[in-house]
C-alpha atoms as a PDB file:
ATOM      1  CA  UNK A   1      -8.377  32.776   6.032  1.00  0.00           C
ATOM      2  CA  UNK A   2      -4.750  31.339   5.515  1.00  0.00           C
ATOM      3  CA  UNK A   3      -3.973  28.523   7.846  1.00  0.00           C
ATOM      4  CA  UNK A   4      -0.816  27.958   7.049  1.00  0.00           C
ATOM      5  CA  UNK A   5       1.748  31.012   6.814  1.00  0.00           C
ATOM      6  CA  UNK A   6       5.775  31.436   6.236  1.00  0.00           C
ATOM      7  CA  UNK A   7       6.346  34.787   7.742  1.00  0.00           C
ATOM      8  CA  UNK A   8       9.522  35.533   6.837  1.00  0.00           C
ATOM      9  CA  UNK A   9       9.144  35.021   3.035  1.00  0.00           C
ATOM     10  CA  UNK A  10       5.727  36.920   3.153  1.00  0.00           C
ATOM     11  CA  UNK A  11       3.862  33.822   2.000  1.00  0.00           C
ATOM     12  CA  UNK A  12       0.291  32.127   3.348  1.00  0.00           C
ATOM     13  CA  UNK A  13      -1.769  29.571   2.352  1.00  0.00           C
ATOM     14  CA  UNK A  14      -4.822  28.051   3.049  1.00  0.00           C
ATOM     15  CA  UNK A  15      -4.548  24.162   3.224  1.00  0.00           C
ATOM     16  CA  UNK A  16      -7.556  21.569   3.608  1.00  0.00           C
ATOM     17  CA  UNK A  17      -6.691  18.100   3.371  1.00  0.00           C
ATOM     18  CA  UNK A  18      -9.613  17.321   1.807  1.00  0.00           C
ATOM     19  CA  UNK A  19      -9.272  17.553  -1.852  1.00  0.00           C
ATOM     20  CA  UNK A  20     -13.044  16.341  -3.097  1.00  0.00           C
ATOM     21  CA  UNK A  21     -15.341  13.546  -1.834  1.00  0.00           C
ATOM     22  CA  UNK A  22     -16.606  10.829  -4.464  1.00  0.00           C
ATOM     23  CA  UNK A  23     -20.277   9.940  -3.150  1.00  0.00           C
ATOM     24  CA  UNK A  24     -19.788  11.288   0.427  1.00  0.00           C
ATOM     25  CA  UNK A  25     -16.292   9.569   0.207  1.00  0.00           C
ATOM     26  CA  UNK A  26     -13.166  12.149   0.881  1.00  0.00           C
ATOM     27  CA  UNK A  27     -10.038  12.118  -1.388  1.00  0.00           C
ATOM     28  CA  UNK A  28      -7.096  13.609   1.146  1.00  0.00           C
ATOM     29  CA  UNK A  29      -4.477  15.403  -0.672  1.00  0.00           C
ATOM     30  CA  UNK A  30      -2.200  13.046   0.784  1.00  0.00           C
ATOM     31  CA  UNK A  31      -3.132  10.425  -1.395  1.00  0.00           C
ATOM     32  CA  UNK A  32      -2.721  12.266  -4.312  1.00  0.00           C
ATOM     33  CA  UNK A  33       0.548  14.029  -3.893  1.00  0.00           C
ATOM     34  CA  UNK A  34       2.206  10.302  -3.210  1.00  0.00           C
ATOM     35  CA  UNK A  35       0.194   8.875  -6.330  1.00  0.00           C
ATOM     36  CA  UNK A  36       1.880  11.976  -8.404  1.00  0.00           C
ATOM     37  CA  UNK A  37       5.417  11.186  -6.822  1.00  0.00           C
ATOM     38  CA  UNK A  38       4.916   7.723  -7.567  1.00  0.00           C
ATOM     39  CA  UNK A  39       4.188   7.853 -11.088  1.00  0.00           C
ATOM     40  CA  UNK A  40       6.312  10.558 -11.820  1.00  0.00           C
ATOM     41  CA  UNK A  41       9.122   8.250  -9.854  1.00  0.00           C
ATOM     42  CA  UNK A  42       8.425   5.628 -12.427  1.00  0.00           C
ATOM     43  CA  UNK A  43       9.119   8.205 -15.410  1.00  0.00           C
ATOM     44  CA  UNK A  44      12.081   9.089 -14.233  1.00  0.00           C
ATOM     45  CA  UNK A  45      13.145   5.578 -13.781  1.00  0.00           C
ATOM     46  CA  UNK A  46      11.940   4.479 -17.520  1.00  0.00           C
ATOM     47  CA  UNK A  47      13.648   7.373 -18.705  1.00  0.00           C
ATOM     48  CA  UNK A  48      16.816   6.275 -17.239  1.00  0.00           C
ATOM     49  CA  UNK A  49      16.164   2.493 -17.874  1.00  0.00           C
ATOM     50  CA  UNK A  50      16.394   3.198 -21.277  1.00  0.00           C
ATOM     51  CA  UNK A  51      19.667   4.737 -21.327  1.00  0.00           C
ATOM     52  CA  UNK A  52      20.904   2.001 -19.369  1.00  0.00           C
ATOM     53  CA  UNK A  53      19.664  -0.592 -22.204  1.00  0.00           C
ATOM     54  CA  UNK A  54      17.020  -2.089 -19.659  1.00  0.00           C
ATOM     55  CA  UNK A  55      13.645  -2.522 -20.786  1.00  0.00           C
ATOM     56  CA  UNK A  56      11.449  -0.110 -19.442  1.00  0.00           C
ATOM     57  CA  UNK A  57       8.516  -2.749 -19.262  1.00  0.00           C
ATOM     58  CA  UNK A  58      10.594  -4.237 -16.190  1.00  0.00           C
ATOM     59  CA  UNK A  59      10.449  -1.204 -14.538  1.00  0.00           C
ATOM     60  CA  UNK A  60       6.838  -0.890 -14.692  1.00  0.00           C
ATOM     61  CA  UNK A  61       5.983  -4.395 -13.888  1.00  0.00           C
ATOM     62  CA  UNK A  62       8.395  -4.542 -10.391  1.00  0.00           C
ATOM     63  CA  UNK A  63       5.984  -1.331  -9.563  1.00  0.00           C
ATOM     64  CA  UNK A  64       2.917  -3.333  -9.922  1.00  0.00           C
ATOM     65  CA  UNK A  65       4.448  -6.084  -8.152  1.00  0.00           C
ATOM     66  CA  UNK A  66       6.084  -3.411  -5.286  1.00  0.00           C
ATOM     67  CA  UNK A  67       3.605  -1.229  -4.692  1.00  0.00           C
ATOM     68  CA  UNK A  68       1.602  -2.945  -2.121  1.00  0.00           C
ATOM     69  CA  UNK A  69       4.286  -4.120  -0.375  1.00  0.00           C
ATOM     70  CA  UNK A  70       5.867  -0.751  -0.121  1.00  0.00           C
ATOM     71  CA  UNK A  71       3.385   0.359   1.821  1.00  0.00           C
ATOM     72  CA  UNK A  72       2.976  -2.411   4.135  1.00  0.00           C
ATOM     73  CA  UNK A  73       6.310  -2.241   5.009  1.00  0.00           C
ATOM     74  CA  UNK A  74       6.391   1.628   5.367  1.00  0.00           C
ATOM     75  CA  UNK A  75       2.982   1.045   6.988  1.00  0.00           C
ATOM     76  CA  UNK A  76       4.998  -1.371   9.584  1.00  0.00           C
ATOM     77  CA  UNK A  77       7.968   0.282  10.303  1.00  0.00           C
ATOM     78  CA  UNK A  78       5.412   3.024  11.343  1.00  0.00           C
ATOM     79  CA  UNK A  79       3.408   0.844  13.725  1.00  0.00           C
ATOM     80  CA  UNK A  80       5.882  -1.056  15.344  1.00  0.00           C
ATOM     81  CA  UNK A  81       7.928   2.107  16.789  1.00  0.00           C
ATOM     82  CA  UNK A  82       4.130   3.629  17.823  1.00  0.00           C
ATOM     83  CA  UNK A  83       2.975   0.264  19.291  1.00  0.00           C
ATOM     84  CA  UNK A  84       2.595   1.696  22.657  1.00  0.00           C
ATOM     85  CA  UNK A  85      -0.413   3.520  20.331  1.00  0.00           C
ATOM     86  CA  UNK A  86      -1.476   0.946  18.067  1.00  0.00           C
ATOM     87  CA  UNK A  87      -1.867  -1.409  20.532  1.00  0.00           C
ATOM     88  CA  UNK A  88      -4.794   0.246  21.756  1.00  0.00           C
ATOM     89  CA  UNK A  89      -6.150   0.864  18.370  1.00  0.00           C
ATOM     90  CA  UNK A  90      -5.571  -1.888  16.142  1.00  0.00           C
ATOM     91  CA  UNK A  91      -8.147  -1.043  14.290  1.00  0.00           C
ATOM     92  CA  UNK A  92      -6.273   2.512  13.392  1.00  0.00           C
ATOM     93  CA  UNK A  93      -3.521   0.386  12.163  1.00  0.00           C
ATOM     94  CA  UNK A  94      -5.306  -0.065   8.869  1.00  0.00           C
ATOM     95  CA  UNK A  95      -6.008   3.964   8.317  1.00  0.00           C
ATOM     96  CA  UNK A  96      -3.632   5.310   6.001  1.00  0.00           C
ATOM     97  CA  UNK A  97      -5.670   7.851   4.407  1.00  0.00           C
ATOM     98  CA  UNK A  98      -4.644  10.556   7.115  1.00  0.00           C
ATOM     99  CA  UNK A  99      -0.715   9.793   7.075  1.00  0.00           C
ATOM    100  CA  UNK A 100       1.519   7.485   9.295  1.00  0.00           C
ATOM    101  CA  UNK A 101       3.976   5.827   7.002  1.00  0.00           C
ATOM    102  CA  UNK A 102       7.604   5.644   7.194  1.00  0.00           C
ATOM    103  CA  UNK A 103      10.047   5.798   3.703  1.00  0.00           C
ATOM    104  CA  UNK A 104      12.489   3.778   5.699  1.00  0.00           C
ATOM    105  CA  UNK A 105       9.945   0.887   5.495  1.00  0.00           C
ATOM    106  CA  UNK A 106       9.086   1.448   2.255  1.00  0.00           C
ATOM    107  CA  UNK A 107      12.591   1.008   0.989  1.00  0.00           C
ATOM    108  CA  UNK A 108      13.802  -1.704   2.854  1.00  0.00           C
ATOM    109  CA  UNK A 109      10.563  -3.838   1.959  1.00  0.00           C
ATOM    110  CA  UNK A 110      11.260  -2.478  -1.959  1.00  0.00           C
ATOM    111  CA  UNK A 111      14.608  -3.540  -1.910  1.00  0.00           C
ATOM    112  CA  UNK A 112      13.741  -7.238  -0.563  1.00  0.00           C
ATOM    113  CA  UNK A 113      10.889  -7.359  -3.642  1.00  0.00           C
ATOM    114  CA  UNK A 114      13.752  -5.979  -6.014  1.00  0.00           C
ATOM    115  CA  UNK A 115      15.967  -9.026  -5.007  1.00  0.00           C
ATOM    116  CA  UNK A 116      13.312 -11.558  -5.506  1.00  0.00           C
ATOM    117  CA  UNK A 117      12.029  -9.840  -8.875  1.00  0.00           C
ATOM    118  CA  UNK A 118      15.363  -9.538 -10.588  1.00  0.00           C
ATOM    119  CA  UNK A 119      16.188 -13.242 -10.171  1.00  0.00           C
ATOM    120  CA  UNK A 120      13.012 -14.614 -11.297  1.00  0.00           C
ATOM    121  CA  UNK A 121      13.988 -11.747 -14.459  1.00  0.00           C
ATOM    122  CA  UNK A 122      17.447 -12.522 -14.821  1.00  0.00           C
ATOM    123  CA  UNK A 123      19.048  -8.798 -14.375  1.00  0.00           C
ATOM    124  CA  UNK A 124      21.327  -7.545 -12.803  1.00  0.00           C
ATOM    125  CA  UNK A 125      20.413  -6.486  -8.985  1.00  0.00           C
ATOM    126  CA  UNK A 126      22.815  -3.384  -8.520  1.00  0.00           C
ATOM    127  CA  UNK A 127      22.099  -2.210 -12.326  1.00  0.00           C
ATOM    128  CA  UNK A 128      17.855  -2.499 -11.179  1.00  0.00           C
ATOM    129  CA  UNK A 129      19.414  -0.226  -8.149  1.00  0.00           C
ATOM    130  CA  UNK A 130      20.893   2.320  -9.886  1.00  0.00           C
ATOM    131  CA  UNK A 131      17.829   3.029 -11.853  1.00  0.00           C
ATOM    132  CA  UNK A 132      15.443   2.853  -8.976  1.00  0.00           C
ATOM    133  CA  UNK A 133      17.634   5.039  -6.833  1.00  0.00           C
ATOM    134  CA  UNK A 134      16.401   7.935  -9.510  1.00  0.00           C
ATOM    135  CA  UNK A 135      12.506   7.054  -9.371  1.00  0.00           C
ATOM    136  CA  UNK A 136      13.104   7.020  -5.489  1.00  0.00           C
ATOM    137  CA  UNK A 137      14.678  10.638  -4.808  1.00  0.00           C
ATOM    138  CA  UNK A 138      11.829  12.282  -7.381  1.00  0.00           C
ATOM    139  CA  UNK A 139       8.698  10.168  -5.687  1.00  0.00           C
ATOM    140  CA  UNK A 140      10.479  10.948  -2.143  1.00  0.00           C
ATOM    141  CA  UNK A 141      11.011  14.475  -3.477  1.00  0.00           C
ATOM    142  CA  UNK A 142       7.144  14.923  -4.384  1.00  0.00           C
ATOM    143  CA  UNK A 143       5.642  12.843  -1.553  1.00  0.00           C
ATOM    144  CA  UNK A 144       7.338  14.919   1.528  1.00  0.00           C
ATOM    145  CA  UNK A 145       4.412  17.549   0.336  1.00  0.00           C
ATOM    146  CA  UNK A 146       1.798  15.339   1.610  1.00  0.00           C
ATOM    147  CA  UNK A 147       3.395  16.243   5.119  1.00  0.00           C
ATOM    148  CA  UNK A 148       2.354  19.634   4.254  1.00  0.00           C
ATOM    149  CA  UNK A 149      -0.982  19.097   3.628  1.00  0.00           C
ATOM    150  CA  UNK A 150      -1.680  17.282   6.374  1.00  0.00           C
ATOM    151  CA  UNK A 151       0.580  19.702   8.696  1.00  0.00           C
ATOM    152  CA  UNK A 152       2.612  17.089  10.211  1.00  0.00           C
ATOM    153  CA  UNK A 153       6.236  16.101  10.308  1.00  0.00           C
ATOM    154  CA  UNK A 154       7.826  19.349  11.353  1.00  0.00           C
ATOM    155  CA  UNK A 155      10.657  20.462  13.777  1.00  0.00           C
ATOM    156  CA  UNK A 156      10.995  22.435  16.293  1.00  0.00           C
ATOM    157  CA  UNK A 157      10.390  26.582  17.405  1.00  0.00           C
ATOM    158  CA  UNK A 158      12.389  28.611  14.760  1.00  0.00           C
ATOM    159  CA  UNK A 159      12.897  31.894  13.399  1.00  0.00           C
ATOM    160  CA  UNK A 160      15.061  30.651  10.846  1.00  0.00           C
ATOM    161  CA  UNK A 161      13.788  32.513   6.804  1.00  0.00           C
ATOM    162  CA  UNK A 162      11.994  29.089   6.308  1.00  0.00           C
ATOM    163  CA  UNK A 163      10.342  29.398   9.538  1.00  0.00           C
ATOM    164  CA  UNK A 164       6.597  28.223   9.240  1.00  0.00           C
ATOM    165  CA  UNK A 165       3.226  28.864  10.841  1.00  0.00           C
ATOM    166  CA  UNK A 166       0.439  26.289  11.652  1.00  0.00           C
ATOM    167  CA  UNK A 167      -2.486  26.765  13.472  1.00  0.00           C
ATOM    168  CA  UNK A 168      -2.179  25.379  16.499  1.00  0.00           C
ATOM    169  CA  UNK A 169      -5.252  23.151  16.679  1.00  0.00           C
ATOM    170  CA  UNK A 170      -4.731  21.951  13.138  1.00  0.00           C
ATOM    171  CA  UNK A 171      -1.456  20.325  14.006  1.00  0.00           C
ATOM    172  CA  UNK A 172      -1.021  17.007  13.744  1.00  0.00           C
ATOM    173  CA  UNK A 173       2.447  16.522  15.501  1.00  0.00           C
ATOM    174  CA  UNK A 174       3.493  16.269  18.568  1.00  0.00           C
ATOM    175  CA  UNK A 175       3.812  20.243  19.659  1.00  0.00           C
ATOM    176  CA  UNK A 176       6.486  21.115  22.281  1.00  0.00           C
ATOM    177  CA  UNK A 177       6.912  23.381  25.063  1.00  0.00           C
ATOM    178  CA  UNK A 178       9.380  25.415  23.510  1.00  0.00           C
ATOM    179  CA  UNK A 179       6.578  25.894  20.296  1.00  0.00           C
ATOM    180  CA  UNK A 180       4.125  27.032  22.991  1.00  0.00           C
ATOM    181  CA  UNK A 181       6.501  29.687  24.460  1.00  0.00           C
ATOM    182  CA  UNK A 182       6.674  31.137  20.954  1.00  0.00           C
ATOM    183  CA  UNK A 183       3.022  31.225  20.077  1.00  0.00           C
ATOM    184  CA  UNK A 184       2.083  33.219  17.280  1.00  0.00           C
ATOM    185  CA  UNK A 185      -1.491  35.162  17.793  1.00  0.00           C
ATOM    186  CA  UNK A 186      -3.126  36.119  14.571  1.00  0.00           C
ATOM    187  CA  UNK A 187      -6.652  37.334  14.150  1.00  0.00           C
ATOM    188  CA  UNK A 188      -7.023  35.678  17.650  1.00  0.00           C
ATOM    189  CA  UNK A 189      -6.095  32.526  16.279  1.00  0.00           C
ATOM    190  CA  UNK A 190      -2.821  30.813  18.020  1.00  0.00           C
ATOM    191  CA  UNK A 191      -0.342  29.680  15.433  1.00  0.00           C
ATOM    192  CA  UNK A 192       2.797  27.711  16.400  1.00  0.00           C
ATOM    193  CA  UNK A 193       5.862  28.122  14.603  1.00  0.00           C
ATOM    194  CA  UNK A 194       8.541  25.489  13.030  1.00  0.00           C
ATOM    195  CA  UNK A 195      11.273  23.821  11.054  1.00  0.00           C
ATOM    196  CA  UNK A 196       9.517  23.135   7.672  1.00  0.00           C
ATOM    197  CA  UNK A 197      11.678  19.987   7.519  1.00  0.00           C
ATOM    198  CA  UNK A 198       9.319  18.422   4.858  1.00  0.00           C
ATOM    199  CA  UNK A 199      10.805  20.663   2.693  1.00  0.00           C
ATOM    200  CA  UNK A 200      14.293  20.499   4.001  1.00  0.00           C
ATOM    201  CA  UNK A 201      13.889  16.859   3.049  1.00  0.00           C
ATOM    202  CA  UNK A 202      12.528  17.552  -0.283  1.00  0.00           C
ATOM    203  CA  UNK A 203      15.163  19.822  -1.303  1.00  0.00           C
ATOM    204  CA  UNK A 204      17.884  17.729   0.005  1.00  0.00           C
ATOM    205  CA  UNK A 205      16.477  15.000  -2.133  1.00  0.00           C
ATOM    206  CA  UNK A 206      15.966  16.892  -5.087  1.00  0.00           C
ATOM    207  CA  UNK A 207      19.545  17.994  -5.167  1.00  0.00           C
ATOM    208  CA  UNK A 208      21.151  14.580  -4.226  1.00  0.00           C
ATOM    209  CA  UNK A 209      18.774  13.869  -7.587  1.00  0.00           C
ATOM    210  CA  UNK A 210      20.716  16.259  -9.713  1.00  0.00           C
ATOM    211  CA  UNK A 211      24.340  15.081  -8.268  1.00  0.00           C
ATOM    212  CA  UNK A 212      23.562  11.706  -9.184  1.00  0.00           C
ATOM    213  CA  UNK A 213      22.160  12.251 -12.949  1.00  0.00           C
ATOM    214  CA  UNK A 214      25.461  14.272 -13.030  1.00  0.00           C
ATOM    215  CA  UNK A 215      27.629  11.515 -11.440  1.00  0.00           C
ATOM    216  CA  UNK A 216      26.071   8.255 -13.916  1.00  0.00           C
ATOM    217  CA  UNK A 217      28.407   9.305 -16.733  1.00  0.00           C
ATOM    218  CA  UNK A 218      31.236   8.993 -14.400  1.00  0.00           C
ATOM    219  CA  UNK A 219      30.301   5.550 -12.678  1.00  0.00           C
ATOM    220  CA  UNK A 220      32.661   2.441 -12.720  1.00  0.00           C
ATOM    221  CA  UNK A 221      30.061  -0.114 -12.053  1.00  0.00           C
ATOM    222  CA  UNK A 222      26.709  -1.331 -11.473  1.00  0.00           C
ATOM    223  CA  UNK A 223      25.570  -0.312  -8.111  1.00  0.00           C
ATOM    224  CA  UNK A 224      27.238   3.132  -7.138  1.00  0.00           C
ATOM    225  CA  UNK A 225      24.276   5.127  -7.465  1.00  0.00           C
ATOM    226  CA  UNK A 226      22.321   2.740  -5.838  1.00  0.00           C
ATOM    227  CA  UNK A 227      25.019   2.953  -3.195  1.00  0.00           C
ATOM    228  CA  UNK A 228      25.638   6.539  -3.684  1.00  0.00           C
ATOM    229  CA  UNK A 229      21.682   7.059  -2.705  1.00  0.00           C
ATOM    230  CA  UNK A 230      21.686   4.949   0.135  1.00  0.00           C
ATOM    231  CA  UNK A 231      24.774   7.339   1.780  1.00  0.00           C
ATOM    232  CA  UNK A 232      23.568  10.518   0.430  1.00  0.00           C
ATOM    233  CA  UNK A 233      19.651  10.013   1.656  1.00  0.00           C
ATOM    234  CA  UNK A 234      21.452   8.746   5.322  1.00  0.00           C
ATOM    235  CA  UNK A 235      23.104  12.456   5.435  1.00  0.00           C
ATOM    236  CA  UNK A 236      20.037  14.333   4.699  1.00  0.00           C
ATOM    237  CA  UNK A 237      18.113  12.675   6.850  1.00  0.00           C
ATOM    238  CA  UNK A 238      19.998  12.090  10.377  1.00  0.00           C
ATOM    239  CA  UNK A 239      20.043  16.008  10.142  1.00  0.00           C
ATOM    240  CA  UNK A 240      16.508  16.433   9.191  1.00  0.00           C
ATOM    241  CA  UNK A 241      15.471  13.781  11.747  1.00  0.00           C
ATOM    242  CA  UNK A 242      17.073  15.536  14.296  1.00  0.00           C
ATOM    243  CA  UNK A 243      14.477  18.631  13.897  1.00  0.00           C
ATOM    244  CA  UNK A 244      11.507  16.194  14.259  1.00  0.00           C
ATOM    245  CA  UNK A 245       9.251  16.269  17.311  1.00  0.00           C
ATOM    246  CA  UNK A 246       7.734  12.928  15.864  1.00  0.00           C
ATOM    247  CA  UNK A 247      10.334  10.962  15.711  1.00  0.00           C
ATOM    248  CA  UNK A 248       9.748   6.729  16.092  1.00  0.00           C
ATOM    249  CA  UNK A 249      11.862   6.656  18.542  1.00  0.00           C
ATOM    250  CA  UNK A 250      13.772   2.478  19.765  1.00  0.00           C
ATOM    251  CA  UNK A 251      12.457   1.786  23.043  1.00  0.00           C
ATOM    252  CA  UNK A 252      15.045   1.449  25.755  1.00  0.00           C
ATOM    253  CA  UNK A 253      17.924   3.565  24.040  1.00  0.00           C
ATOM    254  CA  UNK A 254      15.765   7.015  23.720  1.00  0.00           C
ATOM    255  CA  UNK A 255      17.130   7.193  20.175  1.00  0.00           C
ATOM    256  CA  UNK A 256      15.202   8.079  16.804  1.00  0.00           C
ATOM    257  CA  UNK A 257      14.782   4.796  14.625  1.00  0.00           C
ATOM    258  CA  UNK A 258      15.991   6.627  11.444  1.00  0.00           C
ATOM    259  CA  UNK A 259      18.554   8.219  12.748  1.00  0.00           C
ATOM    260  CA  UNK A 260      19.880   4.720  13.474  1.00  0.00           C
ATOM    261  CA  UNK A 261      18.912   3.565  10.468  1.00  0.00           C
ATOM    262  CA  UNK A 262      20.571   6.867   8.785  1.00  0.00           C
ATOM    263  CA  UNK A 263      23.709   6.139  10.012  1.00  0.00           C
ATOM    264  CA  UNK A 264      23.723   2.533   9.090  1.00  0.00           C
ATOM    265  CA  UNK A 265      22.786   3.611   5.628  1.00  0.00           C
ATOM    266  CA  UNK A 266      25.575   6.033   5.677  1.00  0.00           C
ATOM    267  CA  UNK A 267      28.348   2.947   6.346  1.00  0.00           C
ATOM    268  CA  UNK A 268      26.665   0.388   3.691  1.00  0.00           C
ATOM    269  CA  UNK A 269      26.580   3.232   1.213  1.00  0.00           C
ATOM    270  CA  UNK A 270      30.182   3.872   1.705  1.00  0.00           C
ATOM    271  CA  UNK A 271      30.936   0.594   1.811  1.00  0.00           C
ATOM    272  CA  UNK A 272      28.686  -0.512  -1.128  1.00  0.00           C
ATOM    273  CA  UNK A 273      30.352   2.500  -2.994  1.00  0.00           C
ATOM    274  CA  UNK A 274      33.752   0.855  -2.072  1.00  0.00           C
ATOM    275  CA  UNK A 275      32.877  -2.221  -3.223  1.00  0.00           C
ATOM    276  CA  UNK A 276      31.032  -1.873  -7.004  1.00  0.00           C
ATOM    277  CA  UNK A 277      34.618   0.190  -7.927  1.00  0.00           C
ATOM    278  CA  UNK A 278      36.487  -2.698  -6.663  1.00  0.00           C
ATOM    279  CA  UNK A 279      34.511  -5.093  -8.211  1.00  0.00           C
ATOM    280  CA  UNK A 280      34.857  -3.117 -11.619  1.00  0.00           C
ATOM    281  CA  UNK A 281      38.268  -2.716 -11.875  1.00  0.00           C
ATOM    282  CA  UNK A 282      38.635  -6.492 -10.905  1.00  0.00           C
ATOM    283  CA  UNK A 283      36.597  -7.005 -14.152  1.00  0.00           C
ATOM    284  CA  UNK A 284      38.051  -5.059 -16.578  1.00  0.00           C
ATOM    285  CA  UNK A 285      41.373  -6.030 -15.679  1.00  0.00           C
ATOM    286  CA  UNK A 286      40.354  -9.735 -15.989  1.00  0.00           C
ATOM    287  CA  UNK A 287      38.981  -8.648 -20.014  1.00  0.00           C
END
């Protein structure tokens, strides 16, 4: 029997997070849908390495250096605005094979490593950026579908044509009052329904993908995609964040941590953007 259904597009699936167990030991899909939009990231970001006359090799070797502490710090940012939680169960703090990570962490640790690593390397910082920025959207783009699996990250009642169904038990966000007035019945089963806002996020990142492969031909200087991304993600997701009933949110101002952090993305961006064509034209003119 479907679990999962999106009513007004006539669609249902049925959704385990379980993919297999080795020896007794499960294998959520979770895992592997960010392992896929990790490695696909890094094609995408050889690809355009190469076309930026960076060596793809460096690429690959910042990943191995990155990896684990991308997820510590998306594995942080995630604790500290649930400590009220986690300080109960410290223990839980180490269980990331059911979810609870946060991209914002993930970057901002990435971006610290990318700083160190392109010293020690000798390249250019904001050129690293620009090609990273690519890898990012398509492994952000990919990854949002382990919020599916696991039936988590979603907004809000709607009726919207995206609207989508969840059993009720199976969810694994916070559900809201205004879900429970709107309970679905099927098969005497209750289903709540929502904002599917892991795929407003994917989409949203998908197509500030496209504007950017379409903008590189037209960029002055190193770092305006980079730049570009940084703005463009903000946007997408102080909107989408705003349709989240699991938001992280800063205690003492009631306000969603990444909606913050969105909006402080949006100014740097801006202001980064700002910057790299000022710095450009300030170097041609001195050639």
């Amino acid at each position: 029997m479907p679990n999962i259904y999106f009513p007004n597009l006539n669609l249902s699936f049925h959704i385990n997070p379980i993919a297999f167990n080795v020896f007794g030991v499960p294998i959520y899909w979770y895992g592997i849908i960010l392992t896929t939009g990790i490695l696909l990231g890094l094609c995408m970001s050889m690809y355009i390495a190469k076309k930026e006359g960076v060596s793809p090799d460096h690429i690959f070797d910042f990943l191995l250096y990155d990896i684990v502490f991308a997820i510590i710090g998306a594995r942080t940012y995630f604790v500290a605005f649930n400590w009220d939680y986690y300080k109960d169960h410290l223990m839980e703090v180490f269980n990331l094979r059911q979810g609870g990570i946060a991209i914002y962490g993930a970057i901002i640790a990435s971006f610290i490593v990318a700083v160190i690593y392109t010293r020690i390397k000798k390249i250019s910082l904001w050129q690293f950026g620009d090609i990273a920025a690519y890898g990012l959207l398509v492994g952000q783009a990919i990854g949002r579908y382990g919020n599916f699996v696991n039936k988590e990250a979603f907004g809000d009642y709607t009726n919207n044509v995206l609207a989508m169904q969840i059993m009720k038990e199976e969810a694994t966000t916070h559900v809201t009052q205004n879900m429970l007035d709107n309970v679905v019945v099927r098969n005497g089963i209750e289903f709540i329904q929502v904002h599917p806002t892991f795929f407003y996020e994917s989409c949203w990142n998908f197509v500030l993908l496209i504007l950017l492969l379409i903008y590189r031909k037209y960029k002055k200087g190193n770092g305006e995609i980079f730049f570009l991304y940084i703005a463009g993600y903000g946007i997408g997701r102080f909107w989408i964040e705003g349709l989240r009933t699991d938001q992280l949110i800063v205690p003492g101002i009631n306000i969603a941590a990444s909606q913050i952090v969105a909006v402080i993305s949006i100014v740097a961006g801006i202001i980064g953007v700002m910057w790299c064509r000022k710095n450009s034209k300030i170097k041609f003119k001195k050639m």
